[in-house]
N, C-alpha and C. Protein backbone atom coordinates (compact mmCIF):
# COMPACT_ATOMS: atom_id res chain seq x y z
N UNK A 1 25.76 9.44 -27.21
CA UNK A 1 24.88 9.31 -26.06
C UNK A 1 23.60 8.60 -26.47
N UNK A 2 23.33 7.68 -26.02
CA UNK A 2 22.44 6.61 -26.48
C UNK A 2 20.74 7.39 -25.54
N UNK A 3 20.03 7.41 -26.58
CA UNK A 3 18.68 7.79 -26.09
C UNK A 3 17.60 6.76 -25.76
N UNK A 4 17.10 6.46 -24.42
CA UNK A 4 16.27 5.41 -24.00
C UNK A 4 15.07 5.42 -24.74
N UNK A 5 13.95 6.90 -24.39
CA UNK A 5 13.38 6.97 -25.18
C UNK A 5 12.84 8.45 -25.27
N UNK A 6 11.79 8.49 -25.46
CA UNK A 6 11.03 9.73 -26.14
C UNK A 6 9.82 9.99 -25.68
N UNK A 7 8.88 11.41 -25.10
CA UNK A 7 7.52 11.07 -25.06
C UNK A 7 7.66 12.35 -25.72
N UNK A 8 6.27 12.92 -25.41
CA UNK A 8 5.53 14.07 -26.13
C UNK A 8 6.40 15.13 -26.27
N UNK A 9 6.65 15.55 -24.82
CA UNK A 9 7.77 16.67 -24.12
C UNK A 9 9.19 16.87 -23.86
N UNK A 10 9.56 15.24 -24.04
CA UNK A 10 10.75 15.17 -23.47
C UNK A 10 11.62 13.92 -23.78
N UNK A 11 13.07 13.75 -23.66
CA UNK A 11 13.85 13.06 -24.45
C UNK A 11 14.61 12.17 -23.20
N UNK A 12 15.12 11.39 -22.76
CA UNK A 12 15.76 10.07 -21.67
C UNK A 12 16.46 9.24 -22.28
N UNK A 13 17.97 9.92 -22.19
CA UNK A 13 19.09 9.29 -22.48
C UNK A 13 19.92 9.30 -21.52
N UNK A 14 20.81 8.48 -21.79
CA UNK A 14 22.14 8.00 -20.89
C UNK A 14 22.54 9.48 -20.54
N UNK A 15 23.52 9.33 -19.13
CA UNK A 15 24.33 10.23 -18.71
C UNK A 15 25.47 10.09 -19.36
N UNK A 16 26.56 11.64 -19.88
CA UNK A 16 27.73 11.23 -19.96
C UNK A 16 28.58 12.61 -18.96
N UNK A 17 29.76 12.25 -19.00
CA UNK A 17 30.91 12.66 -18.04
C UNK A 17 30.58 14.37 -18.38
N UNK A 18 30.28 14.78 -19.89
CA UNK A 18 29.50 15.89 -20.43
C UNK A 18 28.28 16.40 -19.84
N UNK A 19 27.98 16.13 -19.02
CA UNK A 19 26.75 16.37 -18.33
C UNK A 19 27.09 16.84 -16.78
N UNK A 20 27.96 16.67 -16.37
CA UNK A 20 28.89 17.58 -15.21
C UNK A 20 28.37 18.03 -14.51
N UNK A 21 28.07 19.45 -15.02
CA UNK A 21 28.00 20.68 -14.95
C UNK A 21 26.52 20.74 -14.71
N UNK A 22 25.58 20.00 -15.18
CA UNK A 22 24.03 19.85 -14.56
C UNK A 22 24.47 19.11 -13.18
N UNK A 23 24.63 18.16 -13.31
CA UNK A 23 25.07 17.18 -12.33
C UNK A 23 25.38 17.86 -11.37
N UNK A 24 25.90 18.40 -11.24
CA UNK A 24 26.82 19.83 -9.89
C UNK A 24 25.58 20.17 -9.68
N UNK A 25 24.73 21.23 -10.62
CA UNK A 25 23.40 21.67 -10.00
C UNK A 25 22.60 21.11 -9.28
N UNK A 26 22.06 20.37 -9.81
CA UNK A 26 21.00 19.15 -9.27
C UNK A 26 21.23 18.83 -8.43
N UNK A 27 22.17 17.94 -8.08
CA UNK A 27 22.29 17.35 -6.87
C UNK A 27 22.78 18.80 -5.25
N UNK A 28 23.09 19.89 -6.09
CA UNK A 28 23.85 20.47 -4.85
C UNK A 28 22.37 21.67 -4.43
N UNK A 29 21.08 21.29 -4.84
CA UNK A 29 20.34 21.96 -5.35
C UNK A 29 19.61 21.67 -3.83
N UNK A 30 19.11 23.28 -2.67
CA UNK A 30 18.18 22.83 -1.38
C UNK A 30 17.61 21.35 -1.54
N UNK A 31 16.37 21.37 -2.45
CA UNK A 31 15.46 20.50 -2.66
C UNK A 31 16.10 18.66 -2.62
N UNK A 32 17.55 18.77 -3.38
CA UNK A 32 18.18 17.23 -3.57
C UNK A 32 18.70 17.28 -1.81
N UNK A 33 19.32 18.15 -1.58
CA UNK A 33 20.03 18.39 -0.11
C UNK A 33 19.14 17.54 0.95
N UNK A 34 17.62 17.90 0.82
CA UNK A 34 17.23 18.08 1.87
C UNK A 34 16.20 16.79 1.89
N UNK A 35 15.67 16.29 0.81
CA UNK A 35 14.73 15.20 0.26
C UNK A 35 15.78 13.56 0.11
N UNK A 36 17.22 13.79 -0.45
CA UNK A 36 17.61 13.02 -1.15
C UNK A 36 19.15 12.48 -0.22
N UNK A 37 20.13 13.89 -0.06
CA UNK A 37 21.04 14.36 0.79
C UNK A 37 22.06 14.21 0.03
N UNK A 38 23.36 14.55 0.59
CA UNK A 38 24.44 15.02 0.44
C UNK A 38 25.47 14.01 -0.23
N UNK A 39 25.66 14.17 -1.71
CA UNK A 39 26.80 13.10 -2.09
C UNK A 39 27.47 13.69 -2.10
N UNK A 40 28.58 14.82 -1.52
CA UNK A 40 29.16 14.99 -1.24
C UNK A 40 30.41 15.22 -2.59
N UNK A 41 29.39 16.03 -3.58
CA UNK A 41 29.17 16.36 -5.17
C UNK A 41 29.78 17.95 -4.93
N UNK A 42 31.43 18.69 -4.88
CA UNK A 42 31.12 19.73 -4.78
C UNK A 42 31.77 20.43 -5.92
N UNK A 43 32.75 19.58 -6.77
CA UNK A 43 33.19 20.46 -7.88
C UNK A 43 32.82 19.66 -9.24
N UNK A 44 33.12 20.25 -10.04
CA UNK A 44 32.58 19.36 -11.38
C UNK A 44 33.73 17.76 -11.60
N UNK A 45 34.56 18.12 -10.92
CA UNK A 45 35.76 16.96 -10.73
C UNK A 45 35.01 15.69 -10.37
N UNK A 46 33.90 16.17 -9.12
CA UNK A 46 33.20 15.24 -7.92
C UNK A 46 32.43 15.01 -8.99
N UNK A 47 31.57 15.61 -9.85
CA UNK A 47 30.28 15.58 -10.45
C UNK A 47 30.59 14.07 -11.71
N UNK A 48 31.69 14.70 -12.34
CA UNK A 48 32.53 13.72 -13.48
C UNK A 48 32.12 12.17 -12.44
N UNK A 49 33.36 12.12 -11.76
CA UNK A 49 33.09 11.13 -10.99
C UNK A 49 31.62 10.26 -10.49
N UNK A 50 31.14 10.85 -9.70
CA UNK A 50 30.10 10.34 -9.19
C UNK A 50 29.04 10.30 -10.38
N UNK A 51 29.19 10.59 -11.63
CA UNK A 51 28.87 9.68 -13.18
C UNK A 51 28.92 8.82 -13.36
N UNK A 52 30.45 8.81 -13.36
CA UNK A 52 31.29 8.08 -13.58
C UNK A 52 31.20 6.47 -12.58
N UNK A 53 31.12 6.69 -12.01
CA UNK A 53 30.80 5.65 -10.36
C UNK A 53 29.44 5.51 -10.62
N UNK A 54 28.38 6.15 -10.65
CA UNK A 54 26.90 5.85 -10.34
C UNK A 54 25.88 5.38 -11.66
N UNK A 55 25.67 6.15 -12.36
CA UNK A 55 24.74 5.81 -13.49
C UNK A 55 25.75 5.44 -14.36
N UNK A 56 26.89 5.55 -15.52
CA UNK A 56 27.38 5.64 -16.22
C UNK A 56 28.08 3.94 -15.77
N UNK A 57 29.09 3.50 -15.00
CA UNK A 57 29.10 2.25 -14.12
C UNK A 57 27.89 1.23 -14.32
N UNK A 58 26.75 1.71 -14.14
CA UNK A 58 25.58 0.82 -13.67
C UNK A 58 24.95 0.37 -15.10
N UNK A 59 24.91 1.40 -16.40
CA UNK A 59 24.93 1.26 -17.50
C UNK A 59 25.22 -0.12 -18.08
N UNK A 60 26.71 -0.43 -17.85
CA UNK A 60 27.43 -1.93 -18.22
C UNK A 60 27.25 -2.95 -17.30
N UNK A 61 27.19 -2.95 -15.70
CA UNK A 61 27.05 -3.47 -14.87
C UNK A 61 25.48 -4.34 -14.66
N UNK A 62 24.39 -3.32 -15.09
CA UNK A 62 23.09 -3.74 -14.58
C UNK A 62 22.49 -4.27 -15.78
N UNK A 63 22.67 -2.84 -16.94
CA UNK A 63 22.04 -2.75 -18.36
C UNK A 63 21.12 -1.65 -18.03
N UNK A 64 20.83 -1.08 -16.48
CA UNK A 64 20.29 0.29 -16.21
C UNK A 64 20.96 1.31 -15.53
N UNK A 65 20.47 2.57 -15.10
CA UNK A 65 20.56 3.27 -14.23
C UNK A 65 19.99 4.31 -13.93
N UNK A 66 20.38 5.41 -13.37
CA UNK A 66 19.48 7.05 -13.85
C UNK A 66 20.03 7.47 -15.69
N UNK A 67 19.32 8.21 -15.71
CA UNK A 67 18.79 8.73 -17.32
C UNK A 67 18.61 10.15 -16.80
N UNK A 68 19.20 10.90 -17.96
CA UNK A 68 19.02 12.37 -17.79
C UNK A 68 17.83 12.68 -18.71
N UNK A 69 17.04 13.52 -18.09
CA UNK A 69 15.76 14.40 -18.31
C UNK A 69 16.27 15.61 -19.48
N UNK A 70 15.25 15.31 -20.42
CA UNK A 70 15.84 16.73 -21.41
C UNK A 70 14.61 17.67 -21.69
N UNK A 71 14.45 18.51 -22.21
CA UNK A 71 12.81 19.26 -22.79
C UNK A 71 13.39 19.00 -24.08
N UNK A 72 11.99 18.30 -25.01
CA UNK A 72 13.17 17.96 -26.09
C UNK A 72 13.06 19.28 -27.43
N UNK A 73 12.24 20.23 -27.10
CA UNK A 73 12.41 21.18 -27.77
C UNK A 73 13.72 22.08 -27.58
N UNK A 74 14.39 22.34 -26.45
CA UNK A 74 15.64 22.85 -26.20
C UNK A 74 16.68 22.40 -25.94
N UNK A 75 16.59 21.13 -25.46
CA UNK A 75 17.58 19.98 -25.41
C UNK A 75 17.77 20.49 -23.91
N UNK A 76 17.44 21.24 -22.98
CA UNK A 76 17.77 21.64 -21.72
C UNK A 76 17.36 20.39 -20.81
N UNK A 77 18.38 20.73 -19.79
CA UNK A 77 18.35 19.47 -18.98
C UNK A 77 17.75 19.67 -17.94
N UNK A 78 16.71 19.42 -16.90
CA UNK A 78 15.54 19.64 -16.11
C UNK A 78 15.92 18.66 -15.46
N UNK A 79 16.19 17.22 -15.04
CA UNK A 79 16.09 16.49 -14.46
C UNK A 79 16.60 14.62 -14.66
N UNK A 80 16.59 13.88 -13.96
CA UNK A 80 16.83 12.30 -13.70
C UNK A 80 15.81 11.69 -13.56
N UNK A 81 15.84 10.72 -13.90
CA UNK A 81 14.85 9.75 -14.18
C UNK A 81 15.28 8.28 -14.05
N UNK A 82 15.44 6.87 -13.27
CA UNK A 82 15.85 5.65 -13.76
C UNK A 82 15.86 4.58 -12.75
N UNK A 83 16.94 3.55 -12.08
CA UNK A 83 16.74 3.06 -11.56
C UNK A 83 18.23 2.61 -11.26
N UNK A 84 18.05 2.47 -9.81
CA UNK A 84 19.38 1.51 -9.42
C UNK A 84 19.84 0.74 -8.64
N UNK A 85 20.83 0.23 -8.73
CA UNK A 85 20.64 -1.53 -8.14
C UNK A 85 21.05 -1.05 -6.55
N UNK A 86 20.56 -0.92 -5.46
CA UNK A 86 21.14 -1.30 -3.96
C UNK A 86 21.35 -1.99 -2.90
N UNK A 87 22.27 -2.22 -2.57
CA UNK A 87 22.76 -3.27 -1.84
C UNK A 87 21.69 -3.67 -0.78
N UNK A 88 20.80 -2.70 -0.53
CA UNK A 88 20.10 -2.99 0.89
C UNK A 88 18.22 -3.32 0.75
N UNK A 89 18.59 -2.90 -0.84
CA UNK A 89 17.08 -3.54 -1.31
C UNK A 89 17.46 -5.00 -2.62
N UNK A 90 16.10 -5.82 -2.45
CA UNK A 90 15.82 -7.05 -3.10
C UNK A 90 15.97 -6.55 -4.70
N UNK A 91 15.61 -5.52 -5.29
CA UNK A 91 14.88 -5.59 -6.52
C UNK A 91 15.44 -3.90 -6.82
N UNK A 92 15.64 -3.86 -7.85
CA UNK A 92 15.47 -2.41 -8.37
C UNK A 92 15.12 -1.10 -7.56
N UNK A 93 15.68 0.24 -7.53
CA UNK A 93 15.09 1.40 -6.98
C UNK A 93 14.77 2.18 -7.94
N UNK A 94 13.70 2.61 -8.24
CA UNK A 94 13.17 3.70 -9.31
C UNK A 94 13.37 5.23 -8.77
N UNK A 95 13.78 5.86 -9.25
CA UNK A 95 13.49 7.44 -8.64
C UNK A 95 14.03 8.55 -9.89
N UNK A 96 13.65 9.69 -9.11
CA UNK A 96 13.50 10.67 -10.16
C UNK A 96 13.92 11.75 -9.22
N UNK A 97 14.36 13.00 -9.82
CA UNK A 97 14.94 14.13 -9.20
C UNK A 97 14.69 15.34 -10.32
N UNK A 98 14.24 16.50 -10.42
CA UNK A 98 14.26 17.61 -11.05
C UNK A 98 14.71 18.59 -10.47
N UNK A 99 14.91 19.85 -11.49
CA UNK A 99 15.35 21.35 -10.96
C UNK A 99 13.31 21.94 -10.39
N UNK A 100 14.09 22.19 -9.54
CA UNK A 100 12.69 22.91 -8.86
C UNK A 100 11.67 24.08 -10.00
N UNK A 101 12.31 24.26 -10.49
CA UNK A 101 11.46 24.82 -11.90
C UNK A 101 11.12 24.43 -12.93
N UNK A 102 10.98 23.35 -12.85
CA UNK A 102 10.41 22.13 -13.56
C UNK A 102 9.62 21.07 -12.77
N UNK A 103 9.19 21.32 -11.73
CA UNK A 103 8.69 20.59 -10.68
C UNK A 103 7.07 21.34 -11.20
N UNK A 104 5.43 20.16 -10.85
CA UNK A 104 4.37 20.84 -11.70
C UNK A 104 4.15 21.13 -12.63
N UNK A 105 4.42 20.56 -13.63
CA UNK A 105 4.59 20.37 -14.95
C UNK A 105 4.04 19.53 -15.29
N UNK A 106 3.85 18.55 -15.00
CA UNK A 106 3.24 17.17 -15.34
C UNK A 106 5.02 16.44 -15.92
N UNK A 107 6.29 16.96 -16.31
CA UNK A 107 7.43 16.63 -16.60
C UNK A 107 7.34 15.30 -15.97
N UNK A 108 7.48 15.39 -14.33
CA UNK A 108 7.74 13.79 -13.86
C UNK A 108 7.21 12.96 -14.35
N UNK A 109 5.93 13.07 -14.12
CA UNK A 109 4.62 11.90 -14.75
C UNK A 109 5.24 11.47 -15.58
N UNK A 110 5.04 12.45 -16.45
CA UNK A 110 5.35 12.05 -18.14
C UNK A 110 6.37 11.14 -18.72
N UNK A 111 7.92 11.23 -18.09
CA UNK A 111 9.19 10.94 -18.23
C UNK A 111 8.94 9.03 -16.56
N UNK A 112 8.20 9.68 -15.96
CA UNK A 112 8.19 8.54 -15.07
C UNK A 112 7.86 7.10 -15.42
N UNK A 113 6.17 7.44 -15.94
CA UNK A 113 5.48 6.51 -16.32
C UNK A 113 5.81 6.03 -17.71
N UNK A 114 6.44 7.08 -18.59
CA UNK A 114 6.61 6.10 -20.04
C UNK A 114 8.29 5.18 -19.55
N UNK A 115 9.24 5.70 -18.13
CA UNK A 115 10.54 4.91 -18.16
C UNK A 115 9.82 3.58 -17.37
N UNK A 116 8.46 3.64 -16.70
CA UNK A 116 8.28 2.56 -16.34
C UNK A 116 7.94 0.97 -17.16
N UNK A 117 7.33 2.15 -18.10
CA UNK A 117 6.85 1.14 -19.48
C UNK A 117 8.25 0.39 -19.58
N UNK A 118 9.18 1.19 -19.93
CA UNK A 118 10.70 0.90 -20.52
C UNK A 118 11.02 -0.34 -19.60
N UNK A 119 10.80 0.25 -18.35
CA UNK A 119 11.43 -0.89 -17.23
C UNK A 119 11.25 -2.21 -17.76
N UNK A 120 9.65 -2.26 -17.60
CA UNK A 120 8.93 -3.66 -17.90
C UNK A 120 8.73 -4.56 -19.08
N UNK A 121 8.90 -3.71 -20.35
CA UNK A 121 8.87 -4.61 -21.24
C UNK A 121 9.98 -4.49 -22.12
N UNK A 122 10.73 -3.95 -22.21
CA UNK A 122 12.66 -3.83 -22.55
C UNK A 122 13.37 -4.12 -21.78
N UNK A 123 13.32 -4.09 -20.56
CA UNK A 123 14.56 -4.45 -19.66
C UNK A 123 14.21 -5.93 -18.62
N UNK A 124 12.36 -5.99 -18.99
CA UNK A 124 11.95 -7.22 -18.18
C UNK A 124 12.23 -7.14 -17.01
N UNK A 125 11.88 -6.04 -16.22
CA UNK A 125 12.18 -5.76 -14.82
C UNK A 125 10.23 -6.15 -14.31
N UNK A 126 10.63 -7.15 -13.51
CA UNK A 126 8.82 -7.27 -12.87
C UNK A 126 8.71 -6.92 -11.61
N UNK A 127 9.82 -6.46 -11.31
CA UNK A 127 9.54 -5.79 -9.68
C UNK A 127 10.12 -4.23 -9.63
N UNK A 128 9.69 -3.66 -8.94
CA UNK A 128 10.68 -2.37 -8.78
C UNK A 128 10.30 -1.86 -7.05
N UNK A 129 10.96 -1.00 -6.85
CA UNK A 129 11.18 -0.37 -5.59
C UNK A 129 10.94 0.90 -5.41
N UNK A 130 10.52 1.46 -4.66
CA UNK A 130 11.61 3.37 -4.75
C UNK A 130 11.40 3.67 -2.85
N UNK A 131 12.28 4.31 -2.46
CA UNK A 131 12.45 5.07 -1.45
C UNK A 131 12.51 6.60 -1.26
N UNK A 132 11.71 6.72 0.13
CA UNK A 132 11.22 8.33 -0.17
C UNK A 132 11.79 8.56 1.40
N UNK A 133 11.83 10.16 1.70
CA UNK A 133 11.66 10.37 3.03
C UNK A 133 10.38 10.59 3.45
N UNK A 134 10.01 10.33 4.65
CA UNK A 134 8.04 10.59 4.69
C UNK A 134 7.73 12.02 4.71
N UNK A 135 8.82 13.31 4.52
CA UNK A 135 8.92 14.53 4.18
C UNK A 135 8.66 14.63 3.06
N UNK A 136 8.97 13.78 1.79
CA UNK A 136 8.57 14.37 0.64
C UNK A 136 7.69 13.83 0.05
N UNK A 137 6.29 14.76 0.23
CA UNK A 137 5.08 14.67 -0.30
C UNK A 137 5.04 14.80 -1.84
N UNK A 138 5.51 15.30 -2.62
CA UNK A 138 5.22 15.42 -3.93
C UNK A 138 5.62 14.26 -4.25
N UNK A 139 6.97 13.64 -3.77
CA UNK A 139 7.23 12.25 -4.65
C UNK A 139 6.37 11.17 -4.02
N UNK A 140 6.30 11.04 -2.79
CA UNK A 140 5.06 9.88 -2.12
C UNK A 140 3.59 9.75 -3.32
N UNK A 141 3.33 11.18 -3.51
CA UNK A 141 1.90 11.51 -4.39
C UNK A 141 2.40 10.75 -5.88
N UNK A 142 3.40 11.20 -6.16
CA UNK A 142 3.91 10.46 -7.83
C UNK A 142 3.61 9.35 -7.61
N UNK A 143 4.57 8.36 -6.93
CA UNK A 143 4.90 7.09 -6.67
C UNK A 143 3.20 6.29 -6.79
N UNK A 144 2.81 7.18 -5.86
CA UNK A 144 1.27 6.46 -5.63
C UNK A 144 0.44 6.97 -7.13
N UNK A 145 0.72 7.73 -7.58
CA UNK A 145 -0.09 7.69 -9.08
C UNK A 145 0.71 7.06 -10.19
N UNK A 146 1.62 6.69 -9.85
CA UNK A 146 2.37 5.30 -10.81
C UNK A 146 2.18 3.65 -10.29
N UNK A 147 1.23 4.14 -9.30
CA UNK A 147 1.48 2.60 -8.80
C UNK A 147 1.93 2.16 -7.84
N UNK A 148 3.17 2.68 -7.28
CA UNK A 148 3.37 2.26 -6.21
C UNK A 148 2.37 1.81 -5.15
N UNK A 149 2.84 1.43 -3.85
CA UNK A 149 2.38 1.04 -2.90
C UNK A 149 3.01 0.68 -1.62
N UNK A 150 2.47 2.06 -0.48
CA UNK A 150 3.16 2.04 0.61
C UNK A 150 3.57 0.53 1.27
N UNK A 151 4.69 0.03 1.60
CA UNK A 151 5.53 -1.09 2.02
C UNK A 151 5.47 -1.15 3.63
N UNK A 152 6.31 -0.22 3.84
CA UNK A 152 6.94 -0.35 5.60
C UNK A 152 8.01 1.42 5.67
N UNK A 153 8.21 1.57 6.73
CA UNK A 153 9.19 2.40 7.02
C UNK A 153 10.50 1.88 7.39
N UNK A 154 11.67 2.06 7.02
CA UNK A 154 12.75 1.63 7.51
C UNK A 154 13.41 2.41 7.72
N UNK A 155 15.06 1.95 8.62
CA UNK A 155 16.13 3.22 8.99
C UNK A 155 17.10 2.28 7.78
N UNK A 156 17.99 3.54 7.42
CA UNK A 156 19.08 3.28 6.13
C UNK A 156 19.62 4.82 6.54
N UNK A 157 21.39 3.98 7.01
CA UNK A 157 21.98 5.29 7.54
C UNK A 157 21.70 6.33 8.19
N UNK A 158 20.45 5.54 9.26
CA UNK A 158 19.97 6.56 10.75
C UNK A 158 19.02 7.22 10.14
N UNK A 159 18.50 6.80 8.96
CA UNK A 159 17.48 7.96 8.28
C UNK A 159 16.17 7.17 8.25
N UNK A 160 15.18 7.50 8.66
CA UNK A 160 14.04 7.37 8.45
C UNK A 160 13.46 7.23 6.62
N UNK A 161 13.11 5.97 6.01
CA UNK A 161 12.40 6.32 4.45
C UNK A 161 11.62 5.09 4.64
N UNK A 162 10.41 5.62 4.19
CA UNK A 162 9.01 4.77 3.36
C UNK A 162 10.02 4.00 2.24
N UNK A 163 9.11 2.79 2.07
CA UNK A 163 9.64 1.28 1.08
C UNK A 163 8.41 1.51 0.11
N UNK A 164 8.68 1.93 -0.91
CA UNK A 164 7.17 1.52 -2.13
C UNK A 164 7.68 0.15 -3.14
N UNK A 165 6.24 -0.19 -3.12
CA UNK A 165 6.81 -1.63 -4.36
C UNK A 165 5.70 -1.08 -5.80
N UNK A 166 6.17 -1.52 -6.37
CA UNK A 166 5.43 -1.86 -7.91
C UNK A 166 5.64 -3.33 -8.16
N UNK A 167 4.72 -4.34 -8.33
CA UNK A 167 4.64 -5.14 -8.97
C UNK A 167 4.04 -5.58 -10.08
């Protein structure tokens, strides 16, 4: 499992098919449900897969994707971190997802802003994206203390989400 990188707290490496079993959590987790929604992730079979299909795929395809969140003193897995290519945006989507008990930590920041570094001067990404619902205030607040900058509102699959850019 190839490790992106490293900060103070915490470790951002690739996803593998071994990682499942977080994967099931996270995503089936109120907070992903209700901020992010439903991939439709319900056994570790689905979880393998939609790895397998999403970050792990995008890995060879892009040269990015999401990155799993570690504490690197326990190796425990807390959260995602990365970026990915979508059909319905110009440029890169950045985003991040944690277990709600790891949320206030300063964790995001930390793992956010050093993968942004990563973005820009290893992967030579000069634009990036991220999409929010205008419900979720904690990530709107991140976004905007990384930089971002409110865009427009758009509908994507009848859903209402804010457009942030980083340039």
């Amino acid at each position: 499992m190839k490790t992106i990188l490293e900060t103070e707290r915490l470790i951002l490496r690739n996803f593998d098919v071994a990682d499942a079993p977080f994967m099931l959590e996270l995503v089936n987790h109120p907070t992903w449900l209700k901020y992010i929604g439903d991939r439709k992730v319900y056994t570790l079979e689905d979880a393998e897969r939609y790895l397998l299909q999403g970050s792990i795929a995008s890995y060879q395809e892009n040269g990015f994707g999401f990155y799993l969140v570690l504490l690197k003193d326990h190796l425990t897995p807390i959260g995602t971190c990365g970026m990915a290519k979508r059909p319905f945006l110009e440029a890169p989507d950045f985003g991040f997802a944690f277990l709600p008990e790891y949320t206030g930590l300063g964790y995001a920041y930390e793992v956010a802003s050093a993968n942004l570094a990563y973005a820009k001067n290893k992967l030579q990404i000069s634009e990036l994206l991220a999409i929010t619902v205008p419900e979720n205030q904690r990530s709107i607040h991140l976004l905007e203390k990384l930089g971002f900058r409110f865009e427009k509102i758009f509908l994507e699959a009848d859903e209402e989400v804010c457009l942030y850019r980083l340039a």
